[in-house]
PDB file of N, CA and C in Angstrom:
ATOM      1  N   UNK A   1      10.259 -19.538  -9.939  1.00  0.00           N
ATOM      2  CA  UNK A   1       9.227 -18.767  -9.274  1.00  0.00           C
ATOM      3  C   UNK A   1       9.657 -17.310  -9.079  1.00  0.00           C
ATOM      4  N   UNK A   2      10.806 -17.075  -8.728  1.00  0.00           N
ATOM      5  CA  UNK A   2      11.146 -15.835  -8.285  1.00  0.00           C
ATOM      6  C   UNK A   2      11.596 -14.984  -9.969  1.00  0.00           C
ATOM      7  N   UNK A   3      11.750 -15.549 -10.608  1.00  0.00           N
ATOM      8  CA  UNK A   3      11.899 -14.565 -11.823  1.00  0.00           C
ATOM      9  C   UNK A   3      11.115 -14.817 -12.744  1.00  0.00           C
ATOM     10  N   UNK A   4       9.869 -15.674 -12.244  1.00  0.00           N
ATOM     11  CA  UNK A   4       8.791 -15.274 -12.755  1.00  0.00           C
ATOM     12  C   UNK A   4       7.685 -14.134 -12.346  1.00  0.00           C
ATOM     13  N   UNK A   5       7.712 -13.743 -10.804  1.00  0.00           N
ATOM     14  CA  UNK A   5       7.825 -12.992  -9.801  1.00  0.00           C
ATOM     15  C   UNK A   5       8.221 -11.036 -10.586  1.00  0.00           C
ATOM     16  N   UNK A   6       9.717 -11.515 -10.455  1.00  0.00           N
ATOM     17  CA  UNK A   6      10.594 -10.449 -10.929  1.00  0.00           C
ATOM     18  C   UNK A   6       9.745  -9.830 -12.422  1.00  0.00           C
ATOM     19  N   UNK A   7       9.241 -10.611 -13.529  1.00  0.00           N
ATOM     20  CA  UNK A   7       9.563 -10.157 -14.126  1.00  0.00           C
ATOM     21  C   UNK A   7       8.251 -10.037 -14.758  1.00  0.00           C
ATOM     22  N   UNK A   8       7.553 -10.400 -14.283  1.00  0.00           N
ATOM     23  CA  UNK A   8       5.892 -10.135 -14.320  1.00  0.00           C
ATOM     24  C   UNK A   8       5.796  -8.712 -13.501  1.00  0.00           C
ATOM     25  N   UNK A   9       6.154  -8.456 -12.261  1.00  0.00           N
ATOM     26  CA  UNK A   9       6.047  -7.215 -11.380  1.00  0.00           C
ATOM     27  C   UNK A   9       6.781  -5.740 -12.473  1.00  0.00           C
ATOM     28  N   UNK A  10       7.573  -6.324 -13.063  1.00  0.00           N
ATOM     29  CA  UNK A  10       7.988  -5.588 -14.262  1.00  0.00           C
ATOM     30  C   UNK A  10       7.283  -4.929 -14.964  1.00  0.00           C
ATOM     31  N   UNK A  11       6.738  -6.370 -15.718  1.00  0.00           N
ATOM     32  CA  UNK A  11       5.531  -5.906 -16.552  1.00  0.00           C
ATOM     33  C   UNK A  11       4.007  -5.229 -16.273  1.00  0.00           C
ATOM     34  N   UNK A  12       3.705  -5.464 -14.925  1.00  0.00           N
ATOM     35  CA  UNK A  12       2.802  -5.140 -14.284  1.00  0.00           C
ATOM     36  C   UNK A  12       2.685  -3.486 -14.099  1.00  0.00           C
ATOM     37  N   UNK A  13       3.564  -2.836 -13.368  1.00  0.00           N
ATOM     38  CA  UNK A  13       4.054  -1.271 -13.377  1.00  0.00           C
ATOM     39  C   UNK A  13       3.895  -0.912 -14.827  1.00  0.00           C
ATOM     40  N   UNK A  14       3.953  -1.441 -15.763  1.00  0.00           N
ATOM     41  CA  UNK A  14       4.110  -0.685 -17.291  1.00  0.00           C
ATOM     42  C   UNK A  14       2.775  -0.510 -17.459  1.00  0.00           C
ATOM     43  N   UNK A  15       2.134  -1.394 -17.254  1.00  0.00           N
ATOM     44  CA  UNK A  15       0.503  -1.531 -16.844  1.00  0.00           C
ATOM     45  C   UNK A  15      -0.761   0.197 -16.836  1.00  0.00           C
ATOM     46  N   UNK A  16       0.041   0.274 -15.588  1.00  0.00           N
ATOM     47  CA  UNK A  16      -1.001   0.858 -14.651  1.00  0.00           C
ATOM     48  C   UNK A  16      -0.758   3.079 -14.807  1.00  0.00           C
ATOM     49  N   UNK A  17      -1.311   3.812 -14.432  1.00  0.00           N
ATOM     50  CA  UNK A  17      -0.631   5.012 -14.214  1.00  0.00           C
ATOM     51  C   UNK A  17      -0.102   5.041 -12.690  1.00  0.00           C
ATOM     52  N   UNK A  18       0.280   6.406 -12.420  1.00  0.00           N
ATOM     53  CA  UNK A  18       0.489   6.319 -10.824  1.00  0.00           C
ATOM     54  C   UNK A  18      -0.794   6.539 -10.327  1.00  0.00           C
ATOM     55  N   UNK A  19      -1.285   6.656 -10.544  1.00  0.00           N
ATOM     56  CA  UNK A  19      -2.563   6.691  -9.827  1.00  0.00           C
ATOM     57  C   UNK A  19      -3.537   5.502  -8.959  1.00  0.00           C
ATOM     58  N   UNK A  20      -3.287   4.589  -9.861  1.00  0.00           N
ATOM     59  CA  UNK A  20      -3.700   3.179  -9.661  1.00  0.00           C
ATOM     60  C   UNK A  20      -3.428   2.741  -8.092  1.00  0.00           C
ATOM     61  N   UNK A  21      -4.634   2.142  -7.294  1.00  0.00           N
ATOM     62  CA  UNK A  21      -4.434   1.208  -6.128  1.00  0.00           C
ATOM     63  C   UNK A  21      -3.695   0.154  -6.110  1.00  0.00           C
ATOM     64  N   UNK A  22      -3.856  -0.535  -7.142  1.00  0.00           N
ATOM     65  CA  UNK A  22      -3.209  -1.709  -7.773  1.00  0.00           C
ATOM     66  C   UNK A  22      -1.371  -1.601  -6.906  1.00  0.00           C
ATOM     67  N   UNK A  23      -1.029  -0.444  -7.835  1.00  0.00           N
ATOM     68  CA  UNK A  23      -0.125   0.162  -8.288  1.00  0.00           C
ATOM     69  C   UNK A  23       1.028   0.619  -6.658  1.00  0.00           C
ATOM     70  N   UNK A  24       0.007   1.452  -6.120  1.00  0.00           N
ATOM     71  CA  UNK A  24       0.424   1.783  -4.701  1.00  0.00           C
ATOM     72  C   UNK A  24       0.330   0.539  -4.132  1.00  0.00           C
ATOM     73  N   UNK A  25      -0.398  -0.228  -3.809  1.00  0.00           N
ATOM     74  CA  UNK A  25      -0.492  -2.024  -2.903  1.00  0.00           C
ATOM     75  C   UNK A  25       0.655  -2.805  -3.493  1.00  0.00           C
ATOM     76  N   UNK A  26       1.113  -2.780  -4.237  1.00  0.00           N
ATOM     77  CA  UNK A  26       2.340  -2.633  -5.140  1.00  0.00           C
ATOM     78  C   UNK A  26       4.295  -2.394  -4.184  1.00  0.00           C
ATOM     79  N   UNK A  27       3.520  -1.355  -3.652  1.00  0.00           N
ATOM     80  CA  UNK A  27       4.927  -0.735  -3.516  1.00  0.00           C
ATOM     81  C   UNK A  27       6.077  -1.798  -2.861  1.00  0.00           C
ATOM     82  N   UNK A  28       5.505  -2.544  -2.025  1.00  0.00           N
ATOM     83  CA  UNK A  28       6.623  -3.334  -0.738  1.00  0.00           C
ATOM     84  C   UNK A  28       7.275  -4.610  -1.812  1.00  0.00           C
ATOM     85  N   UNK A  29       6.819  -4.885  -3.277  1.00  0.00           N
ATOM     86  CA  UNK A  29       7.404  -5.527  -4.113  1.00  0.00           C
ATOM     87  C   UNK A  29       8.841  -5.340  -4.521  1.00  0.00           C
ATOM     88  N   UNK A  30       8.655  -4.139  -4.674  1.00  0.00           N
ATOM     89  CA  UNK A  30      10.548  -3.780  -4.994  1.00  0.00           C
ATOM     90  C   UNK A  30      11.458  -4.345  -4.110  1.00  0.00           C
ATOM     91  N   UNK A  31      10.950  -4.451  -3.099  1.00  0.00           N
ATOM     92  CA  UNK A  31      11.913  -4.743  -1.907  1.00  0.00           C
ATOM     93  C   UNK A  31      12.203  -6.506  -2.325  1.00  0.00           C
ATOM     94  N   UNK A  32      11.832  -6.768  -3.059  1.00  0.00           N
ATOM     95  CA  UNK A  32      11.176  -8.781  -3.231  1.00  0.00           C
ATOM     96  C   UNK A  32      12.542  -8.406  -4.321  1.00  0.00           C
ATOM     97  N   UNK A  33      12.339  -7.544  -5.565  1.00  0.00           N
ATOM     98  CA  UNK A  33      13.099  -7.604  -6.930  1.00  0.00           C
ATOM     99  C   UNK A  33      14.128  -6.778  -6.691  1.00  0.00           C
ATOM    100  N   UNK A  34      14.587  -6.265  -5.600  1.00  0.00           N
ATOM    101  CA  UNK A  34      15.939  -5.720  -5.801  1.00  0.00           C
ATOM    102  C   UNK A  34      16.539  -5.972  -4.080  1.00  0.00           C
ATOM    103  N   UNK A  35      17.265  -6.844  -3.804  1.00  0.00           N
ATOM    104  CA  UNK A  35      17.563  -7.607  -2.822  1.00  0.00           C
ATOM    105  C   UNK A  35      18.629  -6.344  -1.804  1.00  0.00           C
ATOM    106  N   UNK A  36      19.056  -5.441  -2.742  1.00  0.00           N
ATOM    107  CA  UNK A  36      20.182  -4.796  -2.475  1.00  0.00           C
ATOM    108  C   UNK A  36      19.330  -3.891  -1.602  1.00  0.00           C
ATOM    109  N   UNK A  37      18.122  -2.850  -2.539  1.00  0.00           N
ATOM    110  CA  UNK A  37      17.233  -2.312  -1.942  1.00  0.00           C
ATOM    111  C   UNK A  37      16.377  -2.986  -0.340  1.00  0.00           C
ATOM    112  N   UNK A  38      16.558  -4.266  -0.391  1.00  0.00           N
ATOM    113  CA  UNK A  38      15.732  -4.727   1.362  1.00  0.00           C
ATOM    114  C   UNK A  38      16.474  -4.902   2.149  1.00  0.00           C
ATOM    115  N   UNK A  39      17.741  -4.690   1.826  1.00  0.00           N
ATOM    116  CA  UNK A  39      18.524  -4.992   3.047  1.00  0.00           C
ATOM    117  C   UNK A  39      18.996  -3.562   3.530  1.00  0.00           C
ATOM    118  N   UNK A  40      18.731  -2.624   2.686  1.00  0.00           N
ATOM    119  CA  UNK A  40      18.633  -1.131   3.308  1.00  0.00           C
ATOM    120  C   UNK A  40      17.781  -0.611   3.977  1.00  0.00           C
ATOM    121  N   UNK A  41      16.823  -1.298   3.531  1.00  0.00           N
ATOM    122  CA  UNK A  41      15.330  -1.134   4.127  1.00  0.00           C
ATOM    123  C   UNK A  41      15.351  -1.340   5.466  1.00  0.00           C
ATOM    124  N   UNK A  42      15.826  -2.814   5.420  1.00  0.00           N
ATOM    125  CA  UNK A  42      15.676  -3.596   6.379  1.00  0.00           C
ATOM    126  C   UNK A  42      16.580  -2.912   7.930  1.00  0.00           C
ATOM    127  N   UNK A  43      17.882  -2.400   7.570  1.00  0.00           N
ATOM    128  CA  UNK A  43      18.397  -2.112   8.572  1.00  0.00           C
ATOM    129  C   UNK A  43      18.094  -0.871   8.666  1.00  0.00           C
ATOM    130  N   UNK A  44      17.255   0.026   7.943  1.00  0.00           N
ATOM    131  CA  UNK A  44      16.409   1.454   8.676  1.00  0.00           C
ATOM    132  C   UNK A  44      15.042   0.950   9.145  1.00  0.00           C
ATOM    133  N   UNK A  45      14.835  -0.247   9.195  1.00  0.00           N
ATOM    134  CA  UNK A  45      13.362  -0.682   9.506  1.00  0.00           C
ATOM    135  C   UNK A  45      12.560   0.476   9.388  1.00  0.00           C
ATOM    136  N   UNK A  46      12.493   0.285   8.060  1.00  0.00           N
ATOM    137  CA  UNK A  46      11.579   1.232   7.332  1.00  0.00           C
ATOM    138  C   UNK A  46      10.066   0.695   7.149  1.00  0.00           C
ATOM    139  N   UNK A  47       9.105   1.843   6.759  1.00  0.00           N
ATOM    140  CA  UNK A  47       7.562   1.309   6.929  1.00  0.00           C
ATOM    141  C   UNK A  47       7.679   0.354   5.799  1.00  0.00           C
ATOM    142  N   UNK A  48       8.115   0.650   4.676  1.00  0.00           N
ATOM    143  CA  UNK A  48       8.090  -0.048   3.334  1.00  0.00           C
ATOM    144  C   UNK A  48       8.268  -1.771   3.746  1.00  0.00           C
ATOM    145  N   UNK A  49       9.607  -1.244   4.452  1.00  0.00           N
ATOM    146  CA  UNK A  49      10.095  -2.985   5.042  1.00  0.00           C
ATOM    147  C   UNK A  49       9.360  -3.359   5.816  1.00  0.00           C
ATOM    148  N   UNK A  50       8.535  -3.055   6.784  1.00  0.00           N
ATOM    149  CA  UNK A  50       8.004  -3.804   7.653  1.00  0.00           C
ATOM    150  C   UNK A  50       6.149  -4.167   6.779  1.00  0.00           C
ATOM    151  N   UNK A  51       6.151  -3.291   6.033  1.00  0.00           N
ATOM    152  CA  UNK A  51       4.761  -3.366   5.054  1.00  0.00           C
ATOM    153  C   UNK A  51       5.206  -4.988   4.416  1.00  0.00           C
ATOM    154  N   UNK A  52       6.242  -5.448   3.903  1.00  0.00           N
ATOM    155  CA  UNK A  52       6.247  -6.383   2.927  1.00  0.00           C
ATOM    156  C   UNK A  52       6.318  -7.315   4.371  1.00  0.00           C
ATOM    157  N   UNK A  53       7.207  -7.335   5.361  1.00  0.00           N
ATOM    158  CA  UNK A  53       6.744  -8.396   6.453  1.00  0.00           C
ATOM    159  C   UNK A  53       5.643  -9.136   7.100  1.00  0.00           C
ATOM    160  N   UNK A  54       5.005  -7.692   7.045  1.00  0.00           N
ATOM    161  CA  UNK A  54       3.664  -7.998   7.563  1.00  0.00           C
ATOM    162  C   UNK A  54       3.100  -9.260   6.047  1.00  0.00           C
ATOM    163  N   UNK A  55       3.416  -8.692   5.133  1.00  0.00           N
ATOM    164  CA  UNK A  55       2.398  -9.271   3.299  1.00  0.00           C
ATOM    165  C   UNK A  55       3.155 -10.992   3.963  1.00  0.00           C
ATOM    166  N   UNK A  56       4.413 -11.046   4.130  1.00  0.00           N
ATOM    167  CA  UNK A  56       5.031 -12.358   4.104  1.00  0.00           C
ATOM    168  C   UNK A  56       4.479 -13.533   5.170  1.00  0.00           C
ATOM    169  N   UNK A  57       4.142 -13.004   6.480  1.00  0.00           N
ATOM    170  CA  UNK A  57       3.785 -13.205   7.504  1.00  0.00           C
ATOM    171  C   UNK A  57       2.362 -13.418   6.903  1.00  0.00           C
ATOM    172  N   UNK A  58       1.339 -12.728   6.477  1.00  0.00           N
ATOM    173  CA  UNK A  58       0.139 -12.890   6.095  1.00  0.00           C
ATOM    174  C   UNK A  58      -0.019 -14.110   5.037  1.00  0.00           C
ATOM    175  N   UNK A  59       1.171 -14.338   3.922  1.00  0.00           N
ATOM    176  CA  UNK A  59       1.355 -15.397   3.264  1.00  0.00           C
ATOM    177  C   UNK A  59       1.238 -16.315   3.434  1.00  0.00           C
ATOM    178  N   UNK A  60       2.067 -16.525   4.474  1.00  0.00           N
ATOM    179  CA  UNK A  60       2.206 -17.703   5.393  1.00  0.00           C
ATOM    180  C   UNK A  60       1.473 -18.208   6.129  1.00  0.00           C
ATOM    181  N   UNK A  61       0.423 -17.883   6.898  1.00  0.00           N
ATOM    182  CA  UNK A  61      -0.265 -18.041   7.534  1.00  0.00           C
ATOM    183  C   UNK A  61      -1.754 -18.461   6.614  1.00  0.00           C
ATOM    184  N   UNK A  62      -1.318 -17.817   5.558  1.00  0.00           N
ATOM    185  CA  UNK A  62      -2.541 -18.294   4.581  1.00  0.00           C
ATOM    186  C   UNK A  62      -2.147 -19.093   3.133  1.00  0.00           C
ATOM    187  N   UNK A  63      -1.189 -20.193   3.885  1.00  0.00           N
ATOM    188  CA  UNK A  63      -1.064 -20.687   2.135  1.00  0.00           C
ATOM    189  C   UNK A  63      -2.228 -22.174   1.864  1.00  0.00           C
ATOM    190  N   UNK A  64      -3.049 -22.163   2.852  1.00  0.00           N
ATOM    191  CA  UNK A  64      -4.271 -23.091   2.754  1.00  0.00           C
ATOM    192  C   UNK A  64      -5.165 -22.127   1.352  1.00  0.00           C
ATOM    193  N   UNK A  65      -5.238 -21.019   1.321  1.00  0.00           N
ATOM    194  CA  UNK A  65      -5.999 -20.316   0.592  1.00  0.00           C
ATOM    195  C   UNK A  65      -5.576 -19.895  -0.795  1.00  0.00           C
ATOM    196  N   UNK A  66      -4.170 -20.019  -0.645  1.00  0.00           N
ATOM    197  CA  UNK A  66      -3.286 -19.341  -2.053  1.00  0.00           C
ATOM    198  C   UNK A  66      -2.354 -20.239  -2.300  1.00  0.00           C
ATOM    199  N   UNK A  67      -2.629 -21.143  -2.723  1.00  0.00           N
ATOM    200  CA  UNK A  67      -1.377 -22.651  -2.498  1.00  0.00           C
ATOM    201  C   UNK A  67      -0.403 -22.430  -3.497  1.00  0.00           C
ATOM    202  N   UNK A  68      -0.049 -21.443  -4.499  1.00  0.00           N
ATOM    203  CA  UNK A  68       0.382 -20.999  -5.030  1.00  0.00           C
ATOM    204  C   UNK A  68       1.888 -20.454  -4.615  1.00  0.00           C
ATOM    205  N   UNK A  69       1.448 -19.740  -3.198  1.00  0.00           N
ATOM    206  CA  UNK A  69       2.333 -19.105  -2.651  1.00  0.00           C
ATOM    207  C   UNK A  69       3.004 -19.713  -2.056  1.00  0.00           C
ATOM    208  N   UNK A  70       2.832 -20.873  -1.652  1.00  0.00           N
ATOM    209  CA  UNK A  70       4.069 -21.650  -0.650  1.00  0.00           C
ATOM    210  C   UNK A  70       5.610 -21.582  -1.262  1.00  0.00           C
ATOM    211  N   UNK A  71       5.236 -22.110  -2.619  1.00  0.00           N
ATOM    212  CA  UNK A  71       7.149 -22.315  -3.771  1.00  0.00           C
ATOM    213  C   UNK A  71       7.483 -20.632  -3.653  1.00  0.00           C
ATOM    214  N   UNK A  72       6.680 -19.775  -3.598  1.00  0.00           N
ATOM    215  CA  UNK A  72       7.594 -18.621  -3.538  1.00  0.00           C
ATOM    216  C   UNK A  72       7.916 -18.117  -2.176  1.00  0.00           C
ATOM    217  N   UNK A  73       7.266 -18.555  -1.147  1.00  0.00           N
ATOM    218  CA  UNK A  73       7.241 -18.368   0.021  1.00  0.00           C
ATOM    219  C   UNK A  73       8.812 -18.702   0.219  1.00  0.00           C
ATOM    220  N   UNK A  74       9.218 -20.192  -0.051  1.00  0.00           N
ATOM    221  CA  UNK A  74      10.792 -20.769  -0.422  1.00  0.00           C
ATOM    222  C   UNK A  74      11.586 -19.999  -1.079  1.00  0.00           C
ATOM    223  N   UNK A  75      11.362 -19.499  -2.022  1.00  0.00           N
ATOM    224  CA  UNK A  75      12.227 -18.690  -3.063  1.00  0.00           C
ATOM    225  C   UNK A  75      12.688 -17.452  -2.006  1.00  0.00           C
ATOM    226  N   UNK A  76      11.748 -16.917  -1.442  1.00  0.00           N
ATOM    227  CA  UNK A  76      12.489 -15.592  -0.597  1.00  0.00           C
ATOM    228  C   UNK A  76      12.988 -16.174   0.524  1.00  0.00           C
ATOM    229  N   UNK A  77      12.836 -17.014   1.166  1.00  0.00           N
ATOM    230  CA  UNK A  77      13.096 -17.470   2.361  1.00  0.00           C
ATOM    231  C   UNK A  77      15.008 -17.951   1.893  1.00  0.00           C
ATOM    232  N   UNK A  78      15.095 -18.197   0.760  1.00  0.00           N
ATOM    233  CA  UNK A  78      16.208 -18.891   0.556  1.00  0.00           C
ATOM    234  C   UNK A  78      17.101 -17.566  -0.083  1.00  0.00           C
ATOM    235  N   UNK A  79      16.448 -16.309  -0.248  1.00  0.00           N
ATOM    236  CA  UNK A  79      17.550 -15.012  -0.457  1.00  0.00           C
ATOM    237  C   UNK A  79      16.829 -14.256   0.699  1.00  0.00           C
ATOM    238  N   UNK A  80      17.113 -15.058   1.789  1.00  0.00           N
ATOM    239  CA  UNK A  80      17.395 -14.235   3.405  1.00  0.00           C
ATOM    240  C   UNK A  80      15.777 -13.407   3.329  1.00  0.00           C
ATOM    241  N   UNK A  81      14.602 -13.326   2.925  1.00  0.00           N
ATOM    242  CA  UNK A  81      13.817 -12.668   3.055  1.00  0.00           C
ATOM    243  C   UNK A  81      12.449 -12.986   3.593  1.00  0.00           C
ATOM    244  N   UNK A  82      12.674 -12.675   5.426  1.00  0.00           N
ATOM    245  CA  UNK A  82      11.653 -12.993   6.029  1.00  0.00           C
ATOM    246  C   UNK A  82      10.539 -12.019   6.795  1.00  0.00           C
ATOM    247  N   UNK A  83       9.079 -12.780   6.632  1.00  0.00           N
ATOM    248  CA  UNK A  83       8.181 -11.981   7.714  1.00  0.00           C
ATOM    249  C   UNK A  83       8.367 -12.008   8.486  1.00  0.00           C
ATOM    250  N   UNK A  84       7.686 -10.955   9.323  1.00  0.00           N
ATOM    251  CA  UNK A  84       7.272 -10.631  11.071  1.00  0.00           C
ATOM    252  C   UNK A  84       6.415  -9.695  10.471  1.00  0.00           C
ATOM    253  N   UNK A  85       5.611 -10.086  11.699  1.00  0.00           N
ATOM    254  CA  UNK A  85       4.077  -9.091  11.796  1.00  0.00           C
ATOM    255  C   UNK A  85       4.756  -7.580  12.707  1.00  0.00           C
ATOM    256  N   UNK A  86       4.017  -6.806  11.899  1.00  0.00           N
ATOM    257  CA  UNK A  86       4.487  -5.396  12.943  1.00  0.00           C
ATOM    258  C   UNK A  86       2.806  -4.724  12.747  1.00  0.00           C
ATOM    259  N   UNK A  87       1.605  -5.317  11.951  1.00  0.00           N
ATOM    260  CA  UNK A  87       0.909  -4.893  12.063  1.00  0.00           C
ATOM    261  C   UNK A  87       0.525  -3.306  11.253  1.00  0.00           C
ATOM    262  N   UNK A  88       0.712  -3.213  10.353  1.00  0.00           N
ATOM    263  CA  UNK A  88       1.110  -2.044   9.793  1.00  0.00           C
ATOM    264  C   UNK A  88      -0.317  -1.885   8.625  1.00  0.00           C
ATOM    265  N   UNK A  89       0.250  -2.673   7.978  1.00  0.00           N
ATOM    266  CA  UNK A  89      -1.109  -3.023   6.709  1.00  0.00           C
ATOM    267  C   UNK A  89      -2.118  -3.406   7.350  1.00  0.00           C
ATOM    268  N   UNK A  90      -3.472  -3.277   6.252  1.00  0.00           N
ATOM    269  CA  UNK A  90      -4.458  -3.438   6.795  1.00  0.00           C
ATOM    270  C   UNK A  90      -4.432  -5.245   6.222  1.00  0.00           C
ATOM    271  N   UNK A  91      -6.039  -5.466   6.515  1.00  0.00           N
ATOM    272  CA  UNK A  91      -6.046  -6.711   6.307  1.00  0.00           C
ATOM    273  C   UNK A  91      -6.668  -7.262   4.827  1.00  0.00           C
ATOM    274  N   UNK A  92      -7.430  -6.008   4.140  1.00  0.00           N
ATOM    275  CA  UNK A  92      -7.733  -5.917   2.522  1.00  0.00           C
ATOM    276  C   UNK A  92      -6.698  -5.793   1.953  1.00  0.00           C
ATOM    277  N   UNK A  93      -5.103  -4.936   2.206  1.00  0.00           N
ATOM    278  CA  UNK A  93      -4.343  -4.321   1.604  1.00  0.00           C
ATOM    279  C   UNK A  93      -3.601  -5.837   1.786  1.00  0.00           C
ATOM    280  N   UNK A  94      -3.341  -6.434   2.739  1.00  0.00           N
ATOM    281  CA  UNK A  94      -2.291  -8.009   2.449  1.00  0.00           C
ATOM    282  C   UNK A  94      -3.320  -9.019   1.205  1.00  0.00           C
ATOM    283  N   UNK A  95      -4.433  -8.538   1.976  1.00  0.00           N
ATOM    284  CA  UNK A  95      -5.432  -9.873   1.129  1.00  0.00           C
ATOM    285  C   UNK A  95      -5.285  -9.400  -0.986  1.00  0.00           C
ATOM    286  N   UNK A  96      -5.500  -8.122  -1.277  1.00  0.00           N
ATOM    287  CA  UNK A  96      -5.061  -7.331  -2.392  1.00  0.00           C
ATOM    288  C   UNK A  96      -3.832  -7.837  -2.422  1.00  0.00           C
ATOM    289  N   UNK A  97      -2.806  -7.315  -2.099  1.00  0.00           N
ATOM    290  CA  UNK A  97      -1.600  -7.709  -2.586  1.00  0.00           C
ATOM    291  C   UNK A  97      -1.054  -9.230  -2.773  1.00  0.00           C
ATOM    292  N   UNK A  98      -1.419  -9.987  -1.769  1.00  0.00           N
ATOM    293  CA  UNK A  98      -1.081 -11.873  -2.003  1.00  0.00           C
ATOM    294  C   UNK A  98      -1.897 -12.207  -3.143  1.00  0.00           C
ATOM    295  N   UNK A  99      -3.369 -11.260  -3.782  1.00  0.00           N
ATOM    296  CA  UNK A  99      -3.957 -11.783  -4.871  1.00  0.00           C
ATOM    297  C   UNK A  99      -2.783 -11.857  -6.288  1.00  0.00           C
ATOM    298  N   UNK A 100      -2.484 -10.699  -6.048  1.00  0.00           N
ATOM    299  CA  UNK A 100      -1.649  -9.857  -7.083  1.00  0.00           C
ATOM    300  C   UNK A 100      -0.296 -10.576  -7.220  1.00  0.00           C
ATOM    301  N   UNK A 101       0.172 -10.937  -6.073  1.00  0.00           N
ATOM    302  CA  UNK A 101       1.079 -11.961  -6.628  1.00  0.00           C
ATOM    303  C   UNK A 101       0.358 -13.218  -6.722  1.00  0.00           C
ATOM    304  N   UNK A 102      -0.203 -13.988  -6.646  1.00  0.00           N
ATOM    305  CA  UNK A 102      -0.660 -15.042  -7.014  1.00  0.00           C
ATOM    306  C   UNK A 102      -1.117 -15.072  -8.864  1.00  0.00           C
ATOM    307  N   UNK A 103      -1.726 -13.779  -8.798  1.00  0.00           N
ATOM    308  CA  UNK A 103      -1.355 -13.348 -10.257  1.00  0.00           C
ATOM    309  C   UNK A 103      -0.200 -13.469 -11.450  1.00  0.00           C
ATOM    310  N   UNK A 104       0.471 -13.044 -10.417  1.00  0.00           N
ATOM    311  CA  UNK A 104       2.006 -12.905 -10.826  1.00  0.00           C
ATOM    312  C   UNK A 104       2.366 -14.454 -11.244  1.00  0.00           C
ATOM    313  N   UNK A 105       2.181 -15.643 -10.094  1.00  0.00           N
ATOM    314  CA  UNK A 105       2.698 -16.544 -10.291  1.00  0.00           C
ATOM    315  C   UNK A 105       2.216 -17.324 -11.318  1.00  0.00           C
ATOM    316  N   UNK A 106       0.481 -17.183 -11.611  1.00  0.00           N
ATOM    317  CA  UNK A 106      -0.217 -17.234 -12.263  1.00  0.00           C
ATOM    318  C   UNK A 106      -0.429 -16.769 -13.811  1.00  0.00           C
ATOM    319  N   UNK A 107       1.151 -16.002 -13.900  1.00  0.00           N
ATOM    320  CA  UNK A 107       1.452 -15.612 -15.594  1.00  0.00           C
ATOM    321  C   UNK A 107       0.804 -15.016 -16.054  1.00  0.00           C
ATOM    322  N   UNK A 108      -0.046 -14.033 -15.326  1.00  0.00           N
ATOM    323  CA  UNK A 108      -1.296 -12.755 -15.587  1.00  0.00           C
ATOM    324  C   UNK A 108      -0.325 -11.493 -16.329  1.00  0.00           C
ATOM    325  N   UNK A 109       0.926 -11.678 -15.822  1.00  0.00           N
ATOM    326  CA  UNK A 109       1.298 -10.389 -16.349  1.00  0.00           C
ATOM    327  C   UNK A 109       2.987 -10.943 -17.141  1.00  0.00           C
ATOM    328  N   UNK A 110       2.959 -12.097 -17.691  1.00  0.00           N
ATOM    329  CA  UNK A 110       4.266 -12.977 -18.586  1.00  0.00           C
ATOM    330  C   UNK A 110       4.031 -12.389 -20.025  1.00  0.00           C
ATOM    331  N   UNK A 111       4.753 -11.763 -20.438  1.00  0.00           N
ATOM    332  CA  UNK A 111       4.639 -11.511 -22.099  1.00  0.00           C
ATOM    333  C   UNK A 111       5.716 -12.024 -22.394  1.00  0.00           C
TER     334      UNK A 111
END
């Protein structure tokens, strides 16, 4: 799951310009594919970091809707990577982004 994750989000960025919404709703992913990068994050409790908490926390709370997401929900949970709500994101911008990975898991973006 998780390097299917990894490596679809890959392919996904090659995708898009910077311009793209997609693209920006996007951003708190890196923190998922480079582990080194969230734990820097994490101890400047940065917006970035608390943006993907809030997405994880929103995950969770909704894997009746995206059942998809539960096995990856595990996958981060098991490289130390957890939600808390800080309220930051909106509630289109989690609902957008859990699509997008569900996408992801969904091999929308596997070449």
């Amino acid at each position: 799951m998780y390097r299917i994750f990894c490596e679809s989000y890959q392919n996904f960025l090659k995708t898009f310009d910077d311009n793209n919404y997609r693209l920006r709703i996007s951003e708190p992913f890196e923190l998922i594919v480079n582990i080194n990068k969230y734990k820097k994050e994490e101890k400047k409790q940065s917006e970035i970091y608390k943006r993907l908490c809030d997405l994880i926390s929103f995950m969770k709370e909704n894997i009746g809707k995206f059942p998809r997401i539960k096995a990856f929900l595990w996958t981060l949970q098991s490289r130390d990577i957890e939600g808390k709500k800080y309220n930051i994101a909106t509630q289109e911008e989690l609902e957008e982004q859990t699509k997008l990975i569900q996408s992801f898991l969904k091999l929308a973006y596997w070449y």
